[in-house]
N, C-alpha and C. Protein backbone atom coordinates (compact mmCIF):
# COMPACT_ATOMS: atom_id res chain seq x y z
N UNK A 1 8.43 22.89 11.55
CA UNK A 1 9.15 21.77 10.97
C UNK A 1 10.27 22.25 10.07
N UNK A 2 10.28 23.68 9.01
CA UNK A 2 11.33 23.85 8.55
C UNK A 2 12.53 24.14 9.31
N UNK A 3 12.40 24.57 10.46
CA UNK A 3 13.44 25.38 10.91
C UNK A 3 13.81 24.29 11.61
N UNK A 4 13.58 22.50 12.10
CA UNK A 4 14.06 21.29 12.23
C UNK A 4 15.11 20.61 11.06
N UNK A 5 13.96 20.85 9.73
CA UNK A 5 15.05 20.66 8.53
C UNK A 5 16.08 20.87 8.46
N UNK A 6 15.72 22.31 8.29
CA UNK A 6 16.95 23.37 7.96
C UNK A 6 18.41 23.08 9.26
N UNK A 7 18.15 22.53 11.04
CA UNK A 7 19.00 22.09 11.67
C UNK A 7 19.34 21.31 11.29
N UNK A 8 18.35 20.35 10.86
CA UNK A 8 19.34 18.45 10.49
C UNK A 8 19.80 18.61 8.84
N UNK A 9 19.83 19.56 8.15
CA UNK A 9 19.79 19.64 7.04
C UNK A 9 21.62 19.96 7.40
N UNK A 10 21.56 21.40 8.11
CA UNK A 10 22.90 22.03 8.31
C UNK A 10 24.16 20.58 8.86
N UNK A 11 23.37 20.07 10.00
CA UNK A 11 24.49 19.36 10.63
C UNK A 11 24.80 17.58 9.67
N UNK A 12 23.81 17.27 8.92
CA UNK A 12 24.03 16.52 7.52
C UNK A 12 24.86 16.88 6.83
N UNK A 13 24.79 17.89 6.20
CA UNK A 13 25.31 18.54 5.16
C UNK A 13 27.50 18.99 5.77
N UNK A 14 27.04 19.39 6.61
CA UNK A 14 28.89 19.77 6.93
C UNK A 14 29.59 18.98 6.91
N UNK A 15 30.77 18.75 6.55
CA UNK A 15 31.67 17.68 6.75
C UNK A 15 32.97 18.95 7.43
N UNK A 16 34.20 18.06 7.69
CA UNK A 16 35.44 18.28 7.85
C UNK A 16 35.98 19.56 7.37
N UNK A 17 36.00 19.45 6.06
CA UNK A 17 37.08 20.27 5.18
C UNK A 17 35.39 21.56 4.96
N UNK A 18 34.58 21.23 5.15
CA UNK A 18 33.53 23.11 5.29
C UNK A 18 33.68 23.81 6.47
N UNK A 19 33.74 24.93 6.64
CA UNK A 19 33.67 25.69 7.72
C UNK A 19 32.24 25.51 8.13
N UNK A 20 32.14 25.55 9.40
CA UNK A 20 30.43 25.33 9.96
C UNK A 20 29.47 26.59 9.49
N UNK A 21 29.83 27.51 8.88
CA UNK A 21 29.38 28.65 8.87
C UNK A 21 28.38 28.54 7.36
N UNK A 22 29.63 27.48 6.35
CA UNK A 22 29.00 27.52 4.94
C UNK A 22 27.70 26.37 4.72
N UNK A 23 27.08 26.65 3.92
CA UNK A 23 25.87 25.37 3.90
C UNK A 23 26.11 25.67 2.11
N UNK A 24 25.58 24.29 1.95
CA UNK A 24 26.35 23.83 0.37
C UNK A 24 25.35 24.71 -0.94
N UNK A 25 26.05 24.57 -2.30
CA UNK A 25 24.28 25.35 -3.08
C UNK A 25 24.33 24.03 -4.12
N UNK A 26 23.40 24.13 -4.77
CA UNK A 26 23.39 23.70 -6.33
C UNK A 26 22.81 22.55 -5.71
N UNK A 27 23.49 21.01 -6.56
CA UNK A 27 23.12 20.00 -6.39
C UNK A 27 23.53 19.22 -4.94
N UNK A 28 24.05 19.50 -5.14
CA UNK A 28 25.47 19.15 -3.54
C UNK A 28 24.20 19.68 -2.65
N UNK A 29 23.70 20.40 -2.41
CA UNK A 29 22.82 20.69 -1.31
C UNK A 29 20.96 20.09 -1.54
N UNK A 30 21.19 20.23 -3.16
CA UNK A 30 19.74 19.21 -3.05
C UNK A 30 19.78 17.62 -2.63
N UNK A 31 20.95 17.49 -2.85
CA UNK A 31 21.22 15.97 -2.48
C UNK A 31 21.58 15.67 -1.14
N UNK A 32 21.70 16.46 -0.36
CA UNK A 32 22.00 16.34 1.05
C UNK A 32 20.48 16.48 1.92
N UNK A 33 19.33 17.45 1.20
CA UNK A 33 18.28 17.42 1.22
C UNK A 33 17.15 16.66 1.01
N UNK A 34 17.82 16.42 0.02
CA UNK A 34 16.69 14.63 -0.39
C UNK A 34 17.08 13.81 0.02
N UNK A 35 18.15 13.36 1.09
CA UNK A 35 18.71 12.75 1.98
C UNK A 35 18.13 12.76 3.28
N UNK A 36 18.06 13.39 3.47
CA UNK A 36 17.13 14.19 4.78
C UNK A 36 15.74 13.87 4.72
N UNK A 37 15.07 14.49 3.51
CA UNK A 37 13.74 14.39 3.55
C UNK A 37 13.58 12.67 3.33
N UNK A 38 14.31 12.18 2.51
CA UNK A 38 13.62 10.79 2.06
C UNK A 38 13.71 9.73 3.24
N UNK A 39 14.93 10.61 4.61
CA UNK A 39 14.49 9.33 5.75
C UNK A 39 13.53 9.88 6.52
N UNK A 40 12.86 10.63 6.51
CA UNK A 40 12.16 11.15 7.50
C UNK A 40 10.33 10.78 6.77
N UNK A 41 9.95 10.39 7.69
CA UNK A 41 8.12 9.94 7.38
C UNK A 41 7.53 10.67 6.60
N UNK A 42 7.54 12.22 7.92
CA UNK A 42 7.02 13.08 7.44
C UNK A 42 7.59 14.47 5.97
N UNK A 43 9.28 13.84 5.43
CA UNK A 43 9.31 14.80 4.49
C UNK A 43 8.98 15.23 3.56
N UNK A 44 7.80 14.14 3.32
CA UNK A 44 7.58 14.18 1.81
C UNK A 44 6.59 15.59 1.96
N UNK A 45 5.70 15.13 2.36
CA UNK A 45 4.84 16.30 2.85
C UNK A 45 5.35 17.93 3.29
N UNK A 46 6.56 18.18 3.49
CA UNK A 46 7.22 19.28 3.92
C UNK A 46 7.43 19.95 2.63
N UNK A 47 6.74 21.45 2.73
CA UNK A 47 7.31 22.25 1.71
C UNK A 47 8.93 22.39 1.46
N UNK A 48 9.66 22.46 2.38
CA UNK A 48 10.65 22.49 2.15
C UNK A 48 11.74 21.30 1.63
N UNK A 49 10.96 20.42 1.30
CA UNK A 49 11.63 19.36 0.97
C UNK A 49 11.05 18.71 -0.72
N UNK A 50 10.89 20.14 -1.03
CA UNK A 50 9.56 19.85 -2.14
C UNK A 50 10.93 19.53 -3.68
N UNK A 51 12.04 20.90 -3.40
CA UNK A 51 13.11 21.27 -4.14
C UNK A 51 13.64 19.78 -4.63
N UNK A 52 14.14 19.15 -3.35
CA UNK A 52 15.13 18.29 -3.21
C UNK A 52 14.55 17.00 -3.95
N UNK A 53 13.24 16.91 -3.59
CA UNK A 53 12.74 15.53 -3.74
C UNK A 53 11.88 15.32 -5.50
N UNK A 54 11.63 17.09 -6.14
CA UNK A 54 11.44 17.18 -7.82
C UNK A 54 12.81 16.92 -8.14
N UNK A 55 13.85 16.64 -7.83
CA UNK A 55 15.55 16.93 -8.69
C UNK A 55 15.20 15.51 -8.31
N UNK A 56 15.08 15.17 -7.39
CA UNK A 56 15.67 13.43 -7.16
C UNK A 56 14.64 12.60 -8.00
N UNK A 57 13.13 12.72 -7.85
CA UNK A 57 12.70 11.87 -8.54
C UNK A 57 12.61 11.81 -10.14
N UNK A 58 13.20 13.33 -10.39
CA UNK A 58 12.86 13.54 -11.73
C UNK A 58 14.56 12.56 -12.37
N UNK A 59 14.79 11.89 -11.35
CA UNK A 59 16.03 11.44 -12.48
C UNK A 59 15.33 9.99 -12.84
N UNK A 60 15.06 9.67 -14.07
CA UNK A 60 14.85 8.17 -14.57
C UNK A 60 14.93 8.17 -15.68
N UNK A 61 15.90 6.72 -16.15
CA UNK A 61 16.46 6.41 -17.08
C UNK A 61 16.00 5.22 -17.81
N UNK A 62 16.44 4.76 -18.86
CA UNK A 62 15.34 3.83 -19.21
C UNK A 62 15.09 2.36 -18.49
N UNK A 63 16.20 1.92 -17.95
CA UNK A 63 15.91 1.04 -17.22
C UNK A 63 15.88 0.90 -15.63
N UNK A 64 15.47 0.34 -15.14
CA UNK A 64 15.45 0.66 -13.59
C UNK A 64 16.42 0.53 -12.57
N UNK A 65 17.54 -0.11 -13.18
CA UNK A 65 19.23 -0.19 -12.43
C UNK A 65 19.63 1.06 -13.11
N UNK A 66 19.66 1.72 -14.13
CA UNK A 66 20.62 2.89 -14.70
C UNK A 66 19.47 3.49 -13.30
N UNK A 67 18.40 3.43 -13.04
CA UNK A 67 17.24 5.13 -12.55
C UNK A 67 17.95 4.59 -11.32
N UNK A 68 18.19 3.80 -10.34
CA UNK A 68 18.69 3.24 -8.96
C UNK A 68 19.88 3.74 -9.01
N UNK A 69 21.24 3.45 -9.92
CA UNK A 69 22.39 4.20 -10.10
C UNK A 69 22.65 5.48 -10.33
N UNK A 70 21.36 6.15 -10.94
CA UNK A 70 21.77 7.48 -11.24
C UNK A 70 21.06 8.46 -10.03
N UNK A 71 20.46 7.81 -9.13
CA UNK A 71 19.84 8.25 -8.17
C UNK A 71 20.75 8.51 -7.04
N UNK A 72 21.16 6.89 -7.17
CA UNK A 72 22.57 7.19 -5.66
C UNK A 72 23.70 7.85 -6.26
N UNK A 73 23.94 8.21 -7.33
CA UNK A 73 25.24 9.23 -7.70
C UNK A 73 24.92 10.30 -7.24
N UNK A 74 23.59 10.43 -7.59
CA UNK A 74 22.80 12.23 -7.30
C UNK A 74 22.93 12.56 -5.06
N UNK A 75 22.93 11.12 -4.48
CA UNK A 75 22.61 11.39 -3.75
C UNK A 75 24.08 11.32 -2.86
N UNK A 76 25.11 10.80 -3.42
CA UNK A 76 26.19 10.52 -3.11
C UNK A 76 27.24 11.92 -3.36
N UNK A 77 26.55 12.94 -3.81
CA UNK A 77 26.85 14.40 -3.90
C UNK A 77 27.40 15.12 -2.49
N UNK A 78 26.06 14.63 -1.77
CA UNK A 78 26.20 15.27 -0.46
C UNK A 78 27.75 14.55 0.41
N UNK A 79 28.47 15.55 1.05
CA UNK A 79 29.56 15.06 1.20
C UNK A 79 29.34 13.72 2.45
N UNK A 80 28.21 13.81 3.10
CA UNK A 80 28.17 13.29 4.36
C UNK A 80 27.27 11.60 4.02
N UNK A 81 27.63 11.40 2.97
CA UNK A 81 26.78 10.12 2.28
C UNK A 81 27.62 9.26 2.47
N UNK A 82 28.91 9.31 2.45
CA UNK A 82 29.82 8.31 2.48
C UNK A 82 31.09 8.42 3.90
N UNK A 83 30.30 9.56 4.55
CA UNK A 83 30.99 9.45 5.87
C UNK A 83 31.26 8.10 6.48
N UNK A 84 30.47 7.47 6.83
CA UNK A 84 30.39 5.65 7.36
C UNK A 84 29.54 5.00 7.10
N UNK A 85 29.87 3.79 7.45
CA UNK A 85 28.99 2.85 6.57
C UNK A 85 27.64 2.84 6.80
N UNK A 86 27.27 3.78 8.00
CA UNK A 86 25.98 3.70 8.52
C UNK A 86 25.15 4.96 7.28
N UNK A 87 26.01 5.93 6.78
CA UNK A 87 25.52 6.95 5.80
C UNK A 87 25.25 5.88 4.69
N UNK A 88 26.61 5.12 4.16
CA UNK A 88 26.71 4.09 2.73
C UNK A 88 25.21 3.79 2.57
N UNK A 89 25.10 2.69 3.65
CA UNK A 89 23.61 1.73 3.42
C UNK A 89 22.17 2.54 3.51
N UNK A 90 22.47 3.77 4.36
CA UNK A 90 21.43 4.51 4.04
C UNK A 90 20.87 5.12 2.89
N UNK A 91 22.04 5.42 2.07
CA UNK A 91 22.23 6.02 0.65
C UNK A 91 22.13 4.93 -0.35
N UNK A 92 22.28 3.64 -0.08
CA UNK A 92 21.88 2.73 -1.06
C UNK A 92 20.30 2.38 -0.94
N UNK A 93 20.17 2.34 0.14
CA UNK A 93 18.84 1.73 0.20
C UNK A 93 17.85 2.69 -0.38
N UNK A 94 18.03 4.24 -0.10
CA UNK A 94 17.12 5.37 -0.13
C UNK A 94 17.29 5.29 -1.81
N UNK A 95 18.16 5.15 -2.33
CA UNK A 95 18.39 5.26 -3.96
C UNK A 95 17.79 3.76 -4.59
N UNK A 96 17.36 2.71 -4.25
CA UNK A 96 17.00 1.24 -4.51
C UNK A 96 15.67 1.33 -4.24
N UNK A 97 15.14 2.28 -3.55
CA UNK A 97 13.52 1.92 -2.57
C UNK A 97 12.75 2.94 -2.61
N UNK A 98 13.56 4.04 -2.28
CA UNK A 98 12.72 5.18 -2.32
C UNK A 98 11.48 5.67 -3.26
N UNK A 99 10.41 5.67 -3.10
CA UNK A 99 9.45 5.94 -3.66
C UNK A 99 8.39 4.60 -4.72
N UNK A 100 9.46 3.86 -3.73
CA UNK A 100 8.78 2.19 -4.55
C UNK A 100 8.61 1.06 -3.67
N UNK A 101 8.03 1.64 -2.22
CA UNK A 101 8.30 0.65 -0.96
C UNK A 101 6.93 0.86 -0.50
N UNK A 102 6.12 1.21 -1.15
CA UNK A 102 4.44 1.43 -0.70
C UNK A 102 3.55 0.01 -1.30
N UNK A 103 2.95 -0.17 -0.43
CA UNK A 103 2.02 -1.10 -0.61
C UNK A 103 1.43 -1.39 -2.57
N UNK A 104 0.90 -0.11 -2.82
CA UNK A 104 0.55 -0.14 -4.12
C UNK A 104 1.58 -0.51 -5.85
N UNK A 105 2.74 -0.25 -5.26
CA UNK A 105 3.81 -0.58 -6.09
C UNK A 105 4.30 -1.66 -5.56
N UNK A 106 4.49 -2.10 -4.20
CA UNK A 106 4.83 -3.73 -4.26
C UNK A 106 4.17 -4.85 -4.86
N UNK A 107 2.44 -4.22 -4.87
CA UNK A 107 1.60 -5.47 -5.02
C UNK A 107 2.11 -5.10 -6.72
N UNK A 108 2.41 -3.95 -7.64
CA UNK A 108 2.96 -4.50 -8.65
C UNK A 108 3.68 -4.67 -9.52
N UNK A 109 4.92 -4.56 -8.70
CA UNK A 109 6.35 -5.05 -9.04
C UNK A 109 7.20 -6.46 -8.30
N UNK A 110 5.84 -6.79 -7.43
CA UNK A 110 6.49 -8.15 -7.00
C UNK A 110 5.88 -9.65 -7.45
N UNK A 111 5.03 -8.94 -8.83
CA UNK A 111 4.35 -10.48 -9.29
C UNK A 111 5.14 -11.40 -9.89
N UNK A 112 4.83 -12.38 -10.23
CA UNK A 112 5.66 -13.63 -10.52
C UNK A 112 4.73 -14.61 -10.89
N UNK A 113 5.04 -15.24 -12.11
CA UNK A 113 4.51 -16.31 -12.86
C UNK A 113 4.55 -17.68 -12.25
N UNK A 114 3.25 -18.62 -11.85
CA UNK A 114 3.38 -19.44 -11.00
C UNK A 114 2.26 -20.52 -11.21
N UNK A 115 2.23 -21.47 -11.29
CA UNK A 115 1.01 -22.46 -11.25
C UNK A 115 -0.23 -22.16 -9.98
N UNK A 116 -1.55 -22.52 -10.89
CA UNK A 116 -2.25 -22.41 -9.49
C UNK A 116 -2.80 -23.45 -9.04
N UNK A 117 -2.53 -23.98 -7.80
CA UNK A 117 -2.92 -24.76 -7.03
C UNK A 117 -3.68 -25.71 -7.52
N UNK A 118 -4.77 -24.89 -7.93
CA UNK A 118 -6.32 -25.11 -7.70
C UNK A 118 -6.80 -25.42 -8.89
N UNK A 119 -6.68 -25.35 -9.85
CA UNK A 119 -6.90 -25.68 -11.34
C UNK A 119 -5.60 -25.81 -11.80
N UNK A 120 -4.40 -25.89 -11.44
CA UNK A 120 -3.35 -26.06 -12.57
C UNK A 120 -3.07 -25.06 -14.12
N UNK A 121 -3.96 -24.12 -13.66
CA UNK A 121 -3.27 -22.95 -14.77
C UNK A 121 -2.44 -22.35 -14.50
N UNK A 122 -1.86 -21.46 -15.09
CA UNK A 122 -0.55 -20.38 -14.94
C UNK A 122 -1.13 -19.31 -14.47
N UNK A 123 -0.95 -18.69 -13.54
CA UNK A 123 -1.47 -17.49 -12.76
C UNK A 123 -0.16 -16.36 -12.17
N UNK A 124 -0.64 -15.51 -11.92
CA UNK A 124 0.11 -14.34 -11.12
C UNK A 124 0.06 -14.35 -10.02
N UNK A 125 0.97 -14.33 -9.17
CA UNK A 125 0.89 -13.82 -7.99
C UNK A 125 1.54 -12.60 -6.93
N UNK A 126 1.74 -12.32 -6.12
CA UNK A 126 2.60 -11.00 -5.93
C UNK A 126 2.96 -12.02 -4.89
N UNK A 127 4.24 -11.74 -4.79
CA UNK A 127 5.25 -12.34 -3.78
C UNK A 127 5.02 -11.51 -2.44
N UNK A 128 5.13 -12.58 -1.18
CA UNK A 128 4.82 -11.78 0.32
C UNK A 128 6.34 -11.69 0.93
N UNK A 129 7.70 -11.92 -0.11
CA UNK A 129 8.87 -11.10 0.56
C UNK A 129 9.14 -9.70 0.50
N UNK A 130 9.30 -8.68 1.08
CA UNK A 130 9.59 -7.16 0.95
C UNK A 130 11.12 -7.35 0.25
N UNK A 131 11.17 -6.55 -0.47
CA UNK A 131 13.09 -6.20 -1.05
C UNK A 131 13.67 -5.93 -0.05
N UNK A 132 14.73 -6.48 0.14
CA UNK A 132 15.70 -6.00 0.72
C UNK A 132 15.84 -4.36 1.20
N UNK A 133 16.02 -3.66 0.07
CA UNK A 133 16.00 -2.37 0.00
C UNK A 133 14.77 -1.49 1.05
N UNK A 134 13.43 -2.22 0.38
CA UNK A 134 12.45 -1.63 1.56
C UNK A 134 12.32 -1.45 2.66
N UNK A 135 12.95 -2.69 2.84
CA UNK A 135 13.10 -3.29 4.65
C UNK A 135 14.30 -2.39 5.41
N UNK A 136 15.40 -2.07 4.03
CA UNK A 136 16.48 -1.61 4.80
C UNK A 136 15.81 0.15 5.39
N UNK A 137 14.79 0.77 4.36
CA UNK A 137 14.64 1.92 4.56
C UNK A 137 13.59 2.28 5.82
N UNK A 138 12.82 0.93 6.02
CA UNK A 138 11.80 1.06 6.94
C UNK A 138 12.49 1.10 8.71
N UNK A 139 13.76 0.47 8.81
CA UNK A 139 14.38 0.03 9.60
C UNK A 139 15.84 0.65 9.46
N UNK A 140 16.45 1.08 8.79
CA UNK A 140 17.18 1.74 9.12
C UNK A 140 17.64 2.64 10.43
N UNK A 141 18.87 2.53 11.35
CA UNK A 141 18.99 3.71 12.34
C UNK A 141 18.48 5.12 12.02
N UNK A 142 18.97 5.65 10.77
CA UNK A 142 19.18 6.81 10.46
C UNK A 142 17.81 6.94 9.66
N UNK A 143 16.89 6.53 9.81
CA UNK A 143 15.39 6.71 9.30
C UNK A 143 15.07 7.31 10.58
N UNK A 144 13.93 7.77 10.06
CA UNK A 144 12.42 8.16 10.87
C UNK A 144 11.06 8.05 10.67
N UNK A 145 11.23 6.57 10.39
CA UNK A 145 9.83 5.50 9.93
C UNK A 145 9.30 4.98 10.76
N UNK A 146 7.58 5.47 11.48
CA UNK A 146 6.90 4.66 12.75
C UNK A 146 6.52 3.16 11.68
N UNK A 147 7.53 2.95 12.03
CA UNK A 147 7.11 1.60 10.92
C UNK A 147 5.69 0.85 11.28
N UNK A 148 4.98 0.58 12.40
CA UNK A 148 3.91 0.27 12.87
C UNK A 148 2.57 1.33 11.51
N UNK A 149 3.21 2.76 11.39
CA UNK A 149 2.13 3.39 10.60
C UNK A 149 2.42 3.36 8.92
N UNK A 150 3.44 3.07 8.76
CA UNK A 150 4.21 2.83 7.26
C UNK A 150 4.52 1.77 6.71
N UNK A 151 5.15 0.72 7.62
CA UNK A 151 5.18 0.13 7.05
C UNK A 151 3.88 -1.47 6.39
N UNK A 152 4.81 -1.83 4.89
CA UNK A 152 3.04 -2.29 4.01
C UNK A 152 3.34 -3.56 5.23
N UNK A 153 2.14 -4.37 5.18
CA UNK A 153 2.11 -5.43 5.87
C UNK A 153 0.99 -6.44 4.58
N UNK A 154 1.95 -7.59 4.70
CA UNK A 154 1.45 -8.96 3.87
C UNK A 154 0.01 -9.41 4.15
N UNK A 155 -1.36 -9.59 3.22
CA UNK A 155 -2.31 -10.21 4.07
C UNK A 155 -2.72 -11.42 2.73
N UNK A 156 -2.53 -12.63 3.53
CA UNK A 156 -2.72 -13.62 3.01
C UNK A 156 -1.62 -14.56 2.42
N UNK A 157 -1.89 -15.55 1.54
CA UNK A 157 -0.58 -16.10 1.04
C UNK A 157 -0.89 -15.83 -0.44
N UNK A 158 0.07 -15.84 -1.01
CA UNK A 158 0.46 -16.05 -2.89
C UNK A 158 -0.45 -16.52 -3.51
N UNK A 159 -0.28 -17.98 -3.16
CA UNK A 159 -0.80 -18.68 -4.32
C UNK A 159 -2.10 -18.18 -3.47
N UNK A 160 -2.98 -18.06 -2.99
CA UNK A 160 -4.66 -17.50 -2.89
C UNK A 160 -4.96 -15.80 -2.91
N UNK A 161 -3.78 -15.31 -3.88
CA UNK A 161 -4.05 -13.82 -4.10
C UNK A 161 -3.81 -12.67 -3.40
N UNK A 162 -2.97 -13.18 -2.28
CA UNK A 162 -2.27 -12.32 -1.51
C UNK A 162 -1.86 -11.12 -2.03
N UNK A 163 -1.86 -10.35 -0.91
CA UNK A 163 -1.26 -8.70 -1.85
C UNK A 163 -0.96 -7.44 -0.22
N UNK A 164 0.03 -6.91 -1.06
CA UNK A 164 0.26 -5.82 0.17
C UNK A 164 -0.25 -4.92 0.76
N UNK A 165 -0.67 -4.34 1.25
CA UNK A 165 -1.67 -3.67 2.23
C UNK A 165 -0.85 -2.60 3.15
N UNK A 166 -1.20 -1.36 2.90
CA UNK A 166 -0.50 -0.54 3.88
C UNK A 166 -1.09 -0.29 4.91
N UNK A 167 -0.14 0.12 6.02
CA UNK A 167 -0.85 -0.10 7.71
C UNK A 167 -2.60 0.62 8.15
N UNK A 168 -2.70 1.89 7.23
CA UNK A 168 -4.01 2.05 7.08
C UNK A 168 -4.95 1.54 6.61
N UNK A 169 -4.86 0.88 5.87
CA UNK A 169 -5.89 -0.27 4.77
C UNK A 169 -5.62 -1.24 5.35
N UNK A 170 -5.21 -1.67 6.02
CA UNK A 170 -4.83 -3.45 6.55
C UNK A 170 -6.19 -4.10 6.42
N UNK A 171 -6.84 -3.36 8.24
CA UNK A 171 -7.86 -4.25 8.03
C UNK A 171 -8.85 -4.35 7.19
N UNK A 172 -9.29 -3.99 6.84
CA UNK A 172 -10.15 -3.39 5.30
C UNK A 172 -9.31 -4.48 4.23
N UNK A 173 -8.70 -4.46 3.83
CA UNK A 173 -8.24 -5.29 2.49
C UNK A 173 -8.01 -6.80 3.33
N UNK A 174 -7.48 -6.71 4.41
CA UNK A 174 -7.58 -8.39 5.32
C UNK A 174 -9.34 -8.77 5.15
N UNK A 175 -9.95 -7.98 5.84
CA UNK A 175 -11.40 -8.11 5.27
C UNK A 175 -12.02 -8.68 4.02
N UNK A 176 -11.91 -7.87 3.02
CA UNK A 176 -11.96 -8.16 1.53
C UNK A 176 -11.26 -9.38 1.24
N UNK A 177 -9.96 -9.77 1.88
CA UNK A 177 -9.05 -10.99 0.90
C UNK A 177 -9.80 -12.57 1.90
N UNK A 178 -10.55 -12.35 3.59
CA UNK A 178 -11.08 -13.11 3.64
C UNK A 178 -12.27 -13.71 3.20
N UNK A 179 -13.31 -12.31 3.15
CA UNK A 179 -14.07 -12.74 2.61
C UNK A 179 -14.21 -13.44 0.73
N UNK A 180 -13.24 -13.38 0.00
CA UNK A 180 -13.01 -13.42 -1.05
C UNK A 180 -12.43 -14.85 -0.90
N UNK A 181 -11.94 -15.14 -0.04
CA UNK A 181 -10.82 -16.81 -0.14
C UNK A 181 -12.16 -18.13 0.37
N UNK A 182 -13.09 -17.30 1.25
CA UNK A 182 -14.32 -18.20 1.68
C UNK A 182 -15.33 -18.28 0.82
N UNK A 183 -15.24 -17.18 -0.41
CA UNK A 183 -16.79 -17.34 -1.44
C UNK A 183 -15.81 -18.41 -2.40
N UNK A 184 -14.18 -18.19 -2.59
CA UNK A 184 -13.58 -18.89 -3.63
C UNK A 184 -13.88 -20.79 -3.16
N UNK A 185 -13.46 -20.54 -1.63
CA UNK A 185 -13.81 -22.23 -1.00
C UNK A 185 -15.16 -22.60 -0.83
N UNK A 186 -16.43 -21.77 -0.92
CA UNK A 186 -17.55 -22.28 -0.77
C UNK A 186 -17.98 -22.64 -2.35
N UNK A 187 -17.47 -21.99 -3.34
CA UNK A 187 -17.80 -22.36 -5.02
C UNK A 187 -16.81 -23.75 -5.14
N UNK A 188 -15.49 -23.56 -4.57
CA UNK A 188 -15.08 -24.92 -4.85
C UNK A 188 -15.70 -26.30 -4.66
N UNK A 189 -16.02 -25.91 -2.91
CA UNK A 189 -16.98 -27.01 -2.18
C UNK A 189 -18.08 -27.28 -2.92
N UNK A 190 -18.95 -26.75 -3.66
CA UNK A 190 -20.51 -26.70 -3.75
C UNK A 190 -19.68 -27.37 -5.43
N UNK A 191 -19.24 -27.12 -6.05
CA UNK A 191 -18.65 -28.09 -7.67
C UNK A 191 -17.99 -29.55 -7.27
N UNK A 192 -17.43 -29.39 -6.03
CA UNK A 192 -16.47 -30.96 -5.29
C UNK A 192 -17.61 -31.90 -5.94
N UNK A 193 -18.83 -32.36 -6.36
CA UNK A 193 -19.25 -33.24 -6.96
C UNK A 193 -19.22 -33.57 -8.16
N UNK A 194 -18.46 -32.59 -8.68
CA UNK A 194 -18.48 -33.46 -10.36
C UNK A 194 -17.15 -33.78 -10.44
N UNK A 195 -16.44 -33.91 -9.46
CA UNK A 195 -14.82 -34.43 -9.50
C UNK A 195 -15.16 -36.04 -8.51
N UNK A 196 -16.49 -36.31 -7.77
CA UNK A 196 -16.66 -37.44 -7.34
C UNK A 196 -16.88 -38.60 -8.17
């Protein structure tokens, strides 16, 4: 697998004005690297993509638009980021999503304050839209996401506690959220008499 990198790394990385011969150093080449690794499924896991992807995540700032902005500057290094628009949106999305498009961080960064149904209190729920950003990285041309094995998939609705689920856990947590919505409707049912 490195010596795949290291090809898509080289032919990423060159633009126009480099001779094919030079390959970039410093940041300029970690950022063309964490470019690489962050569309590919398997880069995280690649030793060789270990460099690229401690520089990239280690950038965060105090709020989460400066850590998204200072991410795509870092990644906008590499000369071949802004080749066309098909590089642009790749480089936005990978800097907006990257490392925050997993099941476990959607279910909690997508909650939202909401009435519940069912008693009329104020409750939480996690929203069943994906960001923009996620969707763009899962689907992207220039990815290499079996999205069938990556990407999270929605089980249930909101207001009854819905939450994201990645393609390995699906059925297992679909499991759990049914059996959990039928003990919630059989306690409702079995109290329905003191509201008669």
């Amino acid at each position: 697998m490195k010596r795949v990198l290291t090809a898509a790394l080289a032919a990423i990385c060159l633009c126009g004005a480099a001779q094919a011969q030079d390959l970039f150093t410093g940041d300029t080449k970690l950022a063309c690297e964490a470019i690489l690794c962050l569309s590919a499924s398997q880069g995280r896991s690649e030793s060789a993509c270990q460099p690229s992807l401690k520089r990239y995540f280690s950038i965060n700032k105090r709020k989460l638009r400066d850590t998204i902005k200072a991410r795509g500057d870092f990644l906008n290094l590499c000369p071949s980021a802004q080749r066309d628009e098909g590089m642009r949106t790749l480089v936005s999305a990978l800097a907006a999503g990257a490392g925050w498009c997993d099941a476990a961080t959607l279910n909690m960064t997508l909650g939202y304050v909401g009435q519940d149904p069912y008693t009329g209190l104020e409750a939480t729920f996690v929203s069943n839209l994906m960001p923009v950003n996620c969707t763009a990285i899962y689907t992207h041309p220039n990815t290499a996401y079996p999205t069938d094995q990556l990407l999270p998939k929605y089980v249930g609705l909101p207001e009854r506690g819905g939450l994201w689920a990645d393609p390995a856990d699906y059925e297992r947590v679909l499991a759990e959220y049914t059996a959990r919505v039928a003990a919630e409707d059989a306690a409702r049912s079995a109290n329905s008499w003191w509201w008669r």
